[in-house]
N, C-alpha and C. Protein backbone atom coordinates (compact mmCIF):
# COMPACT_ATOMS: atom_id res chain seq x y z
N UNK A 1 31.17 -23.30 17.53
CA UNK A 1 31.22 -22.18 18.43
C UNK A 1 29.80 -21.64 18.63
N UNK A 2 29.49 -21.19 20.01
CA UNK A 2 28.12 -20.78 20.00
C UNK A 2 28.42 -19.59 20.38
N UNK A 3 26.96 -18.98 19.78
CA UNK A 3 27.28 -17.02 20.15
C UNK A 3 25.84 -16.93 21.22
N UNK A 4 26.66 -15.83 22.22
CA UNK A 4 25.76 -14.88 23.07
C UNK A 4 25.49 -13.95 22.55
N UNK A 5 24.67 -13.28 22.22
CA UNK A 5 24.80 -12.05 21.42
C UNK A 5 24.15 -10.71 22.67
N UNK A 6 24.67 -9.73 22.49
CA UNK A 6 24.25 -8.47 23.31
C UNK A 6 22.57 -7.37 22.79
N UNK A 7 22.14 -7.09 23.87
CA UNK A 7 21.15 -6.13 23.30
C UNK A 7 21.68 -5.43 22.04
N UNK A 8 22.68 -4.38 21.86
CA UNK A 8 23.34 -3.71 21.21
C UNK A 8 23.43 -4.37 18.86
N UNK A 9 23.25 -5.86 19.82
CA UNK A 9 23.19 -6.22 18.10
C UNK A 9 22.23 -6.64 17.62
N UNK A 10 21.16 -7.04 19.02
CA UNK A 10 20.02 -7.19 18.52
C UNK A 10 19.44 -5.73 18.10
N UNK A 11 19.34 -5.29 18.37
CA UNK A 11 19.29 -3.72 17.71
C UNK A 11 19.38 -3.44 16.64
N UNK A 12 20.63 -4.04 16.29
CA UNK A 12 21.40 -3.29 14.81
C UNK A 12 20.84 -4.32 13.80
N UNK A 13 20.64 -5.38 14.36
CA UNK A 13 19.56 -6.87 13.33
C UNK A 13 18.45 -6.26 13.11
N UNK A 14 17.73 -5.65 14.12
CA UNK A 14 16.42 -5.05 13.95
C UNK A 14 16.03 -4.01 12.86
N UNK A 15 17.15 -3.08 13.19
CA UNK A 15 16.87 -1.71 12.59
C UNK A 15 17.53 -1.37 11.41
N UNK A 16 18.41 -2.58 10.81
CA UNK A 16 18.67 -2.72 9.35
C UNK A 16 17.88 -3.51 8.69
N UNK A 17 17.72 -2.72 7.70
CA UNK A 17 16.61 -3.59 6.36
C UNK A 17 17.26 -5.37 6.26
N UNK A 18 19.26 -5.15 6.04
CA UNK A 18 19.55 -6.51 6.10
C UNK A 18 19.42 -6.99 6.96
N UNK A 19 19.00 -7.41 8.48
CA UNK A 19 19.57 -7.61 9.52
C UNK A 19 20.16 -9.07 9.17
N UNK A 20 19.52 -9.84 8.44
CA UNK A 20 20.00 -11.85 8.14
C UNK A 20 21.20 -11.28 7.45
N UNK A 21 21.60 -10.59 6.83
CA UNK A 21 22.84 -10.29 6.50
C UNK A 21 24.24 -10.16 7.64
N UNK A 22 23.47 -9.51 8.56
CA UNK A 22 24.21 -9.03 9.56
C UNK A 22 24.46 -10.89 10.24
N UNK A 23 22.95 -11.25 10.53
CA UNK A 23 23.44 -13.07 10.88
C UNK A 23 24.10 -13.87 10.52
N UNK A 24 24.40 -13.91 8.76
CA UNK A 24 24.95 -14.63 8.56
C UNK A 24 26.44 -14.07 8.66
N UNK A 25 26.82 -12.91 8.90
CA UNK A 25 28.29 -12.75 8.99
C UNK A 25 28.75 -13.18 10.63
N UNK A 26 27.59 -12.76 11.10
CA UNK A 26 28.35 -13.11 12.48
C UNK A 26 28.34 -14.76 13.19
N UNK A 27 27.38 -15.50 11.85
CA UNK A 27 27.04 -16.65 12.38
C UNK A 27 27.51 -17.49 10.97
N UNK A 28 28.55 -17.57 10.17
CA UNK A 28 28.26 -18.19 9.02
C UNK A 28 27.92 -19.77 9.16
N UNK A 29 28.34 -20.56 10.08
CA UNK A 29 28.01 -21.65 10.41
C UNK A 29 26.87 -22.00 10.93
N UNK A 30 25.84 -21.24 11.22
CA UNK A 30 24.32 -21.48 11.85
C UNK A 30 24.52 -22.33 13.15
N UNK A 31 25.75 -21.93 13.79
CA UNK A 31 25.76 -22.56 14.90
C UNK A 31 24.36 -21.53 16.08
N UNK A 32 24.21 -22.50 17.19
CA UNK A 32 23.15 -22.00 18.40
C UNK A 32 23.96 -20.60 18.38
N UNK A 33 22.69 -19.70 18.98
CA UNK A 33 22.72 -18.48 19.26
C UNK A 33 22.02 -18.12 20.72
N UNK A 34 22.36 -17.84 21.12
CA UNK A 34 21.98 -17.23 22.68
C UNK A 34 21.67 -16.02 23.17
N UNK A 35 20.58 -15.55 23.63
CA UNK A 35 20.77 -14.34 24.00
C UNK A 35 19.79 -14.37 25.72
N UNK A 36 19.98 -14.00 26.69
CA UNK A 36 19.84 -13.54 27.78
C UNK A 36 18.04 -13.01 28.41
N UNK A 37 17.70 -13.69 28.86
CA UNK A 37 16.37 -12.55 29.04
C UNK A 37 16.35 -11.61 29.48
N UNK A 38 17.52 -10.78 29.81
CA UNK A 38 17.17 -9.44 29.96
C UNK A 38 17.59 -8.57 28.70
N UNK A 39 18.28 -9.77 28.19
CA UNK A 39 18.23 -8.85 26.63
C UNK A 39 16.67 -9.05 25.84
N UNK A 40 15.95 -9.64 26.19
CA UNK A 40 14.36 -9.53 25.69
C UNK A 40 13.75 -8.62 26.53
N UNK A 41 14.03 -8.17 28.04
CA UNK A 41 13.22 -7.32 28.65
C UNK A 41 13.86 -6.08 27.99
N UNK A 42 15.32 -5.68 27.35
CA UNK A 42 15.87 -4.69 27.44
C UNK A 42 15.47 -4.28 26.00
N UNK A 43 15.46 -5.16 24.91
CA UNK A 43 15.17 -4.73 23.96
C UNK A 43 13.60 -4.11 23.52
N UNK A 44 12.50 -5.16 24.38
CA UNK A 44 11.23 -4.60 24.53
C UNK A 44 10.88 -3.49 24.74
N UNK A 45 12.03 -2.98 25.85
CA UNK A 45 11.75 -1.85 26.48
C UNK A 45 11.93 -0.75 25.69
N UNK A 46 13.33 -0.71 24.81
CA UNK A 46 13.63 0.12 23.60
C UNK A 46 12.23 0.53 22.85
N UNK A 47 11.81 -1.14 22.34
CA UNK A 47 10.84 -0.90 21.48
C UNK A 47 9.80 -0.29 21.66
N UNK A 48 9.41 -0.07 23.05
CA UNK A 48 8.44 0.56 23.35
C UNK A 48 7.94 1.84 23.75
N UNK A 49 9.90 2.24 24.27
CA UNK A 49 10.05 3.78 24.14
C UNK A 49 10.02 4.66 23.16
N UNK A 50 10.81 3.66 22.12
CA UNK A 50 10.57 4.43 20.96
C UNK A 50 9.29 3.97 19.66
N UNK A 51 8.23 3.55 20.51
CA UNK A 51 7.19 3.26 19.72
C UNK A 51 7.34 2.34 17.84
N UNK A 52 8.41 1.78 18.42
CA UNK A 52 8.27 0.64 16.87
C UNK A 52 6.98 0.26 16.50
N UNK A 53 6.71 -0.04 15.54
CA UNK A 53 5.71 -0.19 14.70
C UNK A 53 5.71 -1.94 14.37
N UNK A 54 4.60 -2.06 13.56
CA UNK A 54 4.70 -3.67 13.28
C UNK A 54 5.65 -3.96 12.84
N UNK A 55 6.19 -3.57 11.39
CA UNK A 55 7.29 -4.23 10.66
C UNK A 55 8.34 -4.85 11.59
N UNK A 56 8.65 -3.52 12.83
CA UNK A 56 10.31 -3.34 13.38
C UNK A 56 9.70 -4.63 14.48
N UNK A 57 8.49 -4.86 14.89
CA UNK A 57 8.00 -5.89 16.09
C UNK A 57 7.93 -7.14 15.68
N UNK A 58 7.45 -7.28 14.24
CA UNK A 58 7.78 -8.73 13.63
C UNK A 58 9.09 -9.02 13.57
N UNK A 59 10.20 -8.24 13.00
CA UNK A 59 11.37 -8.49 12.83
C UNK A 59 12.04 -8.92 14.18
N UNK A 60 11.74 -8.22 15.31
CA UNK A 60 12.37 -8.74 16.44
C UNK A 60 11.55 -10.22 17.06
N UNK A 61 10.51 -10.18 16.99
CA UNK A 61 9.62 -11.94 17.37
C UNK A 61 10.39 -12.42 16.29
N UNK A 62 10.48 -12.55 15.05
CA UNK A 62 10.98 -13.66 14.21
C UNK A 62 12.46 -13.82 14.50
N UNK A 63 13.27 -13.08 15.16
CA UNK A 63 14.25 -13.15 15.62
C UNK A 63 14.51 -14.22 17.14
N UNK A 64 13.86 -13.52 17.68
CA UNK A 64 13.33 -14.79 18.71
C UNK A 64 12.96 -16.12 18.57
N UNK A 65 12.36 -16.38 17.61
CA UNK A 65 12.14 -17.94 17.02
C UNK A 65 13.27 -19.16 16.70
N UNK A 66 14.34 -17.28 16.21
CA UNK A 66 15.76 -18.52 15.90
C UNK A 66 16.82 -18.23 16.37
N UNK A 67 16.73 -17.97 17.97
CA UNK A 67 17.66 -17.98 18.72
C UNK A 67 17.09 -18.53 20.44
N UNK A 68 17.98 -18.97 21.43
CA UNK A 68 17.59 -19.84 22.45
C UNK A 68 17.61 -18.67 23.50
N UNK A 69 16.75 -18.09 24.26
CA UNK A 69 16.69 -17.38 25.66
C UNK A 69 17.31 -18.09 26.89
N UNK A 70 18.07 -17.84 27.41
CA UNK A 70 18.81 -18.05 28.40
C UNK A 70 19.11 -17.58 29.77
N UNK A 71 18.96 -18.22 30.94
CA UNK A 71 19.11 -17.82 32.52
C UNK A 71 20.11 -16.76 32.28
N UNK A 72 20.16 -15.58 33.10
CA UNK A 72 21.67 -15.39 33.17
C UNK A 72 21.94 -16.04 34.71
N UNK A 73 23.77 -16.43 34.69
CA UNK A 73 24.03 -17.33 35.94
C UNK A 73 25.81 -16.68 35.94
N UNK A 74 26.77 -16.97 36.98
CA UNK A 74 27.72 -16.68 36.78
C UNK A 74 28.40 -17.40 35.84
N UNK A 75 28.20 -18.72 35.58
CA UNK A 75 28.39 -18.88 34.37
C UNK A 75 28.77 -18.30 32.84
N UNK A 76 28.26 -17.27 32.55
CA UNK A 76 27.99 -16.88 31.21
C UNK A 76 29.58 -15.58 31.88
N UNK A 77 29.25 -15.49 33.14
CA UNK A 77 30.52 -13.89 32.95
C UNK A 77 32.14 -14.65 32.07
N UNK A 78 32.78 -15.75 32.12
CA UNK A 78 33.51 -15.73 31.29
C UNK A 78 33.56 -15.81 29.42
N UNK A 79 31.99 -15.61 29.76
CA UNK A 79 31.76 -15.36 28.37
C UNK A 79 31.82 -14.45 27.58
């Protein structure tokens, strides 16, 4: 099974100390993960309103490393 995941949890990965905790429950199989580029413009944007700092900016790039950015297309709406 592959996951799309929403701004909303990239968030909650971010801004918990566990967030790989939070991955491996929602991913216990390390199957592909997906998330949207406007969930990278949307989450940036967070980050920048609310002035994150390095720690919270590494945590979201290293997050990015291990998950695939994706078109959005009508495709994904029955997803």
């Amino acid at each position: 099974m592959n996951l799309l995941i929403d701004t909303n949890i990239i968030l909650s990965i971010v801004r918990d100390r566990s967030g790989h905790k939070i991955m491996e429950y929602l991913n216990p199989y390390e199957e592909s993960v997906y998330i949207s580029f406007v969930n990278v413009a949307e989450i940036h944007s967070i980050a920048f309103q609310n002035k994150w700092g390095y720690s919270k900016m590494q945590i979201l790039e290293s997050f990015f490393t291990k998950v695939r950015v994706i078109d959005i297309s009508d495709l994904l709406l029955p997803s």
